[in-house]
N, C-alpha and C. Protein backbone atom coordinates (compact mmCIF):
# COMPACT_ATOMS: atom_id res chain seq x y z
N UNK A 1 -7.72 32.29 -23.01
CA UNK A 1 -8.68 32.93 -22.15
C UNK A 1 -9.57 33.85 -22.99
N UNK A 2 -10.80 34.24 -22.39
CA UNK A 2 -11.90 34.88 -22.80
C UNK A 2 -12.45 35.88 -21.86
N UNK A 3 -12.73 36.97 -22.47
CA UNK A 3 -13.47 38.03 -21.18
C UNK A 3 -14.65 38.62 -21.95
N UNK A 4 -15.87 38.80 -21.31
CA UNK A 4 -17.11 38.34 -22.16
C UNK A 4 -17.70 39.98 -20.86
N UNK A 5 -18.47 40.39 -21.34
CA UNK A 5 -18.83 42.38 -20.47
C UNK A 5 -20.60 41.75 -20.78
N UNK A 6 -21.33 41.58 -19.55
CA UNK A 6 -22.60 41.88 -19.66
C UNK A 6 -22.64 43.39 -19.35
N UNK A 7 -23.61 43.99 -20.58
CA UNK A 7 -23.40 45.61 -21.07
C UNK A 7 -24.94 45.60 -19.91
N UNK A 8 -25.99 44.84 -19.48
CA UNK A 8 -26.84 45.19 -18.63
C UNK A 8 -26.73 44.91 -17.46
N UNK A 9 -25.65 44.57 -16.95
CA UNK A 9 -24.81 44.92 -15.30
C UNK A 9 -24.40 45.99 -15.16
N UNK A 10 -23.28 46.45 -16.09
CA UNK A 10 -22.56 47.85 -16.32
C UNK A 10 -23.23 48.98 -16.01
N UNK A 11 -23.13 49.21 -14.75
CA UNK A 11 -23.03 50.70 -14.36
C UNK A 11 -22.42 51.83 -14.25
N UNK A 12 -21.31 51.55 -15.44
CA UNK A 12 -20.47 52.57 -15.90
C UNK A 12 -19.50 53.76 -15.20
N UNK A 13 -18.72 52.93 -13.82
CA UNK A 13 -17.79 52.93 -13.32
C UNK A 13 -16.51 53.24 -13.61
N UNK A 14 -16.18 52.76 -15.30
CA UNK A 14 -15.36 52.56 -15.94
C UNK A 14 -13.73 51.77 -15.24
N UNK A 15 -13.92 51.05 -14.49
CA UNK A 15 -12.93 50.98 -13.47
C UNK A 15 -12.03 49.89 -14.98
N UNK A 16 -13.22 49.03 -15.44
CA UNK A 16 -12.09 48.70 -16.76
C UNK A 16 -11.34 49.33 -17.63
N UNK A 17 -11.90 50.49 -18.01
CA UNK A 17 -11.47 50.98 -18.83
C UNK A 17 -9.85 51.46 -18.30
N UNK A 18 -10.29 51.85 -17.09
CA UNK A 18 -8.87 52.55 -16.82
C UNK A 18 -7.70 51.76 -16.38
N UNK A 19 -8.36 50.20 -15.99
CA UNK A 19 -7.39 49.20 -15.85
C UNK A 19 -6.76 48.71 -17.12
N UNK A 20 -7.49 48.52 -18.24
CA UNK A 20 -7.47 47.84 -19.06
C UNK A 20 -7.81 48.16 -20.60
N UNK A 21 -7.34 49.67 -21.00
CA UNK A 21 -7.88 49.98 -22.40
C UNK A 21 -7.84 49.26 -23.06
N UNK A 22 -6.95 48.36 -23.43
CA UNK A 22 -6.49 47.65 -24.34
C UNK A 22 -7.95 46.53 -24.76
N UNK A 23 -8.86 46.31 -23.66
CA UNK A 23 -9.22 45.48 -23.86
C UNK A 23 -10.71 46.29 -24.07
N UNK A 24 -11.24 47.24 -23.31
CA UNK A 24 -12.18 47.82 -22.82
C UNK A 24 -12.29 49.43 -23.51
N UNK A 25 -13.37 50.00 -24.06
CA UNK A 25 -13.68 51.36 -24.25
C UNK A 25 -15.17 52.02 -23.60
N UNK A 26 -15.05 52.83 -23.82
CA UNK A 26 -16.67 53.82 -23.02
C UNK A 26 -17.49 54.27 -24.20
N UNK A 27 -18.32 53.75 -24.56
CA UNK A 27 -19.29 54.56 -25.40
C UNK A 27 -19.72 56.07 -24.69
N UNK A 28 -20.71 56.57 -25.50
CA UNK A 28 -20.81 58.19 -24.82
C UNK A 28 -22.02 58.33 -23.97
N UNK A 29 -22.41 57.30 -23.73
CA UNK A 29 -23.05 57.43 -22.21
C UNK A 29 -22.38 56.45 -21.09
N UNK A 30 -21.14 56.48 -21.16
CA UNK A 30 -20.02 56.19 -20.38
C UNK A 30 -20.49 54.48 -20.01
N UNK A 31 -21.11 53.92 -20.65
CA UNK A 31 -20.81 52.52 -20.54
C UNK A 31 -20.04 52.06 -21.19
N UNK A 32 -19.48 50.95 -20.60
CA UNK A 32 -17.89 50.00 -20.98
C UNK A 32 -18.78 49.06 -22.13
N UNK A 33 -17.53 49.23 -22.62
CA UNK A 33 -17.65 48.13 -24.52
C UNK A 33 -16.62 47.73 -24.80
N UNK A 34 -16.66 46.07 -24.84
CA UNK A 34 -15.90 45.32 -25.06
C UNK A 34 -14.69 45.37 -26.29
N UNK A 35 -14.03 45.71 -26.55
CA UNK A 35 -13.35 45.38 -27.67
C UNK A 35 -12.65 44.85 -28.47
N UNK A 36 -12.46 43.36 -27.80
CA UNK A 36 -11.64 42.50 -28.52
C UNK A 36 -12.72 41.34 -28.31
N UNK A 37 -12.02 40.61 -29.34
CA UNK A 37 -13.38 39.13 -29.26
C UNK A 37 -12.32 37.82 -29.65
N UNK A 38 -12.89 37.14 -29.09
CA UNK A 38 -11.97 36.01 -29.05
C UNK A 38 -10.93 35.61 -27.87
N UNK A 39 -10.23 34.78 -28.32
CA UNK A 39 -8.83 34.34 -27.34
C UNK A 39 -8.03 35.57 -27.18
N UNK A 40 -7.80 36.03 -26.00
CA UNK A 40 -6.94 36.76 -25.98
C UNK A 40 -5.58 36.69 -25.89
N UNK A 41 -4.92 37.43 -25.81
CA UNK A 41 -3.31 37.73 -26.17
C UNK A 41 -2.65 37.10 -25.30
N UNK A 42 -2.13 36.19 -24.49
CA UNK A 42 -1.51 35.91 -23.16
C UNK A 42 -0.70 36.87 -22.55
N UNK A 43 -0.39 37.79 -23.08
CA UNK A 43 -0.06 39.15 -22.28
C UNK A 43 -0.70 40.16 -21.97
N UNK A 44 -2.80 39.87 -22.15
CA UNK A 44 -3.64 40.65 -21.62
C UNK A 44 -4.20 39.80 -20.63
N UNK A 45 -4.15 38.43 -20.54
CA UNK A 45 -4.68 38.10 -19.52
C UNK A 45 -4.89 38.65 -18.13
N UNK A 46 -3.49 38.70 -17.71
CA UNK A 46 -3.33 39.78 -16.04
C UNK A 46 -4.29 40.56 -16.53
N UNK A 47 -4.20 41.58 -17.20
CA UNK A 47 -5.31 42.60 -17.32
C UNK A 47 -6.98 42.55 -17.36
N UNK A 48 -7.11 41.28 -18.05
CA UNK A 48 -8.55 41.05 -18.10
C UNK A 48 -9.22 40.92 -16.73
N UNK A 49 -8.39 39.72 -15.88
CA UNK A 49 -8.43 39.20 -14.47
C UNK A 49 -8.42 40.78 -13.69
N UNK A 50 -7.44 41.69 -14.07
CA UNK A 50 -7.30 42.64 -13.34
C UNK A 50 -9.10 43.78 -12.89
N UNK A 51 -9.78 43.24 -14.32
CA UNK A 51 -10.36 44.54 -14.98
C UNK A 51 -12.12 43.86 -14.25
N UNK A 52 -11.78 42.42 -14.32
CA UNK A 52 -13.00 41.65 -13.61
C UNK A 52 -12.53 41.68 -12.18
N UNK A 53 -11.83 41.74 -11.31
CA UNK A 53 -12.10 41.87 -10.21
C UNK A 53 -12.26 43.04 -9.41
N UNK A 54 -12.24 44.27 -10.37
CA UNK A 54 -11.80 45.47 -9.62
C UNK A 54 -13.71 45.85 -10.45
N UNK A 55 -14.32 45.16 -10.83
CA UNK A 55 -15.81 45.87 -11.52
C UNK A 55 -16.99 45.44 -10.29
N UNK A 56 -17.32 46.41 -9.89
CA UNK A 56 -18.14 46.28 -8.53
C UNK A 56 -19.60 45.58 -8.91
N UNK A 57 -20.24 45.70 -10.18
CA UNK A 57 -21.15 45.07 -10.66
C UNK A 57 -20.95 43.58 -10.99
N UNK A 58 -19.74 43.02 -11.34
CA UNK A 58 -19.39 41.57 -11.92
C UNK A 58 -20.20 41.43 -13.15
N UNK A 59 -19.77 42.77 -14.39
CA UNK A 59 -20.35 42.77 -15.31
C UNK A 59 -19.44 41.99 -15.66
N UNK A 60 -18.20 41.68 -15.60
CA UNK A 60 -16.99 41.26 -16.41
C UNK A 60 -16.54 39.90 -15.67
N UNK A 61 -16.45 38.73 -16.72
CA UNK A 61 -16.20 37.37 -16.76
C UNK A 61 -15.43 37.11 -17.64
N UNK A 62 -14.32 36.03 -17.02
CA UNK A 62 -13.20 35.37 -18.19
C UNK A 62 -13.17 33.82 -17.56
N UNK A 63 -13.08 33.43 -18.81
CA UNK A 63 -13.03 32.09 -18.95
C UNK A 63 -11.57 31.36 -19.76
N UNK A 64 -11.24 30.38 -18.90
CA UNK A 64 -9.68 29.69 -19.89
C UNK A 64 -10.33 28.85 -20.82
């Protein structure tokens, strides 16, 4: 799986971040930034899924 952050949806909610550090950080004008690239871990998946459905913009997409 893949989770891919359009940074010009992001209205900086941070609802990922707090679901999902692992995957997600806040630059300092509190927009979300992606931080991992690639296939992810199969034990962040739940989290990614978690972090895209709880983002009220649908900045956040994952793909298998």
């Amino acid at each position: 799986m893949r989770v891919q952050l359009d940074v010009d949806k992001c209205q900086g909610h941070n609802r990922c971040y707090v679901l999902a550090p692992e995957l997600f950080d806040v630059d300092d004008l509190g927009q979300a930034i992606l931080i991992v690239e690639g296939d992810l871990d199969p034990g962040l998946e739940g989290k990614a899924r978690l972090a895209a459905s709880n983002c009220p913009e649908y900045a956040i997409t994952t793909t298998d």
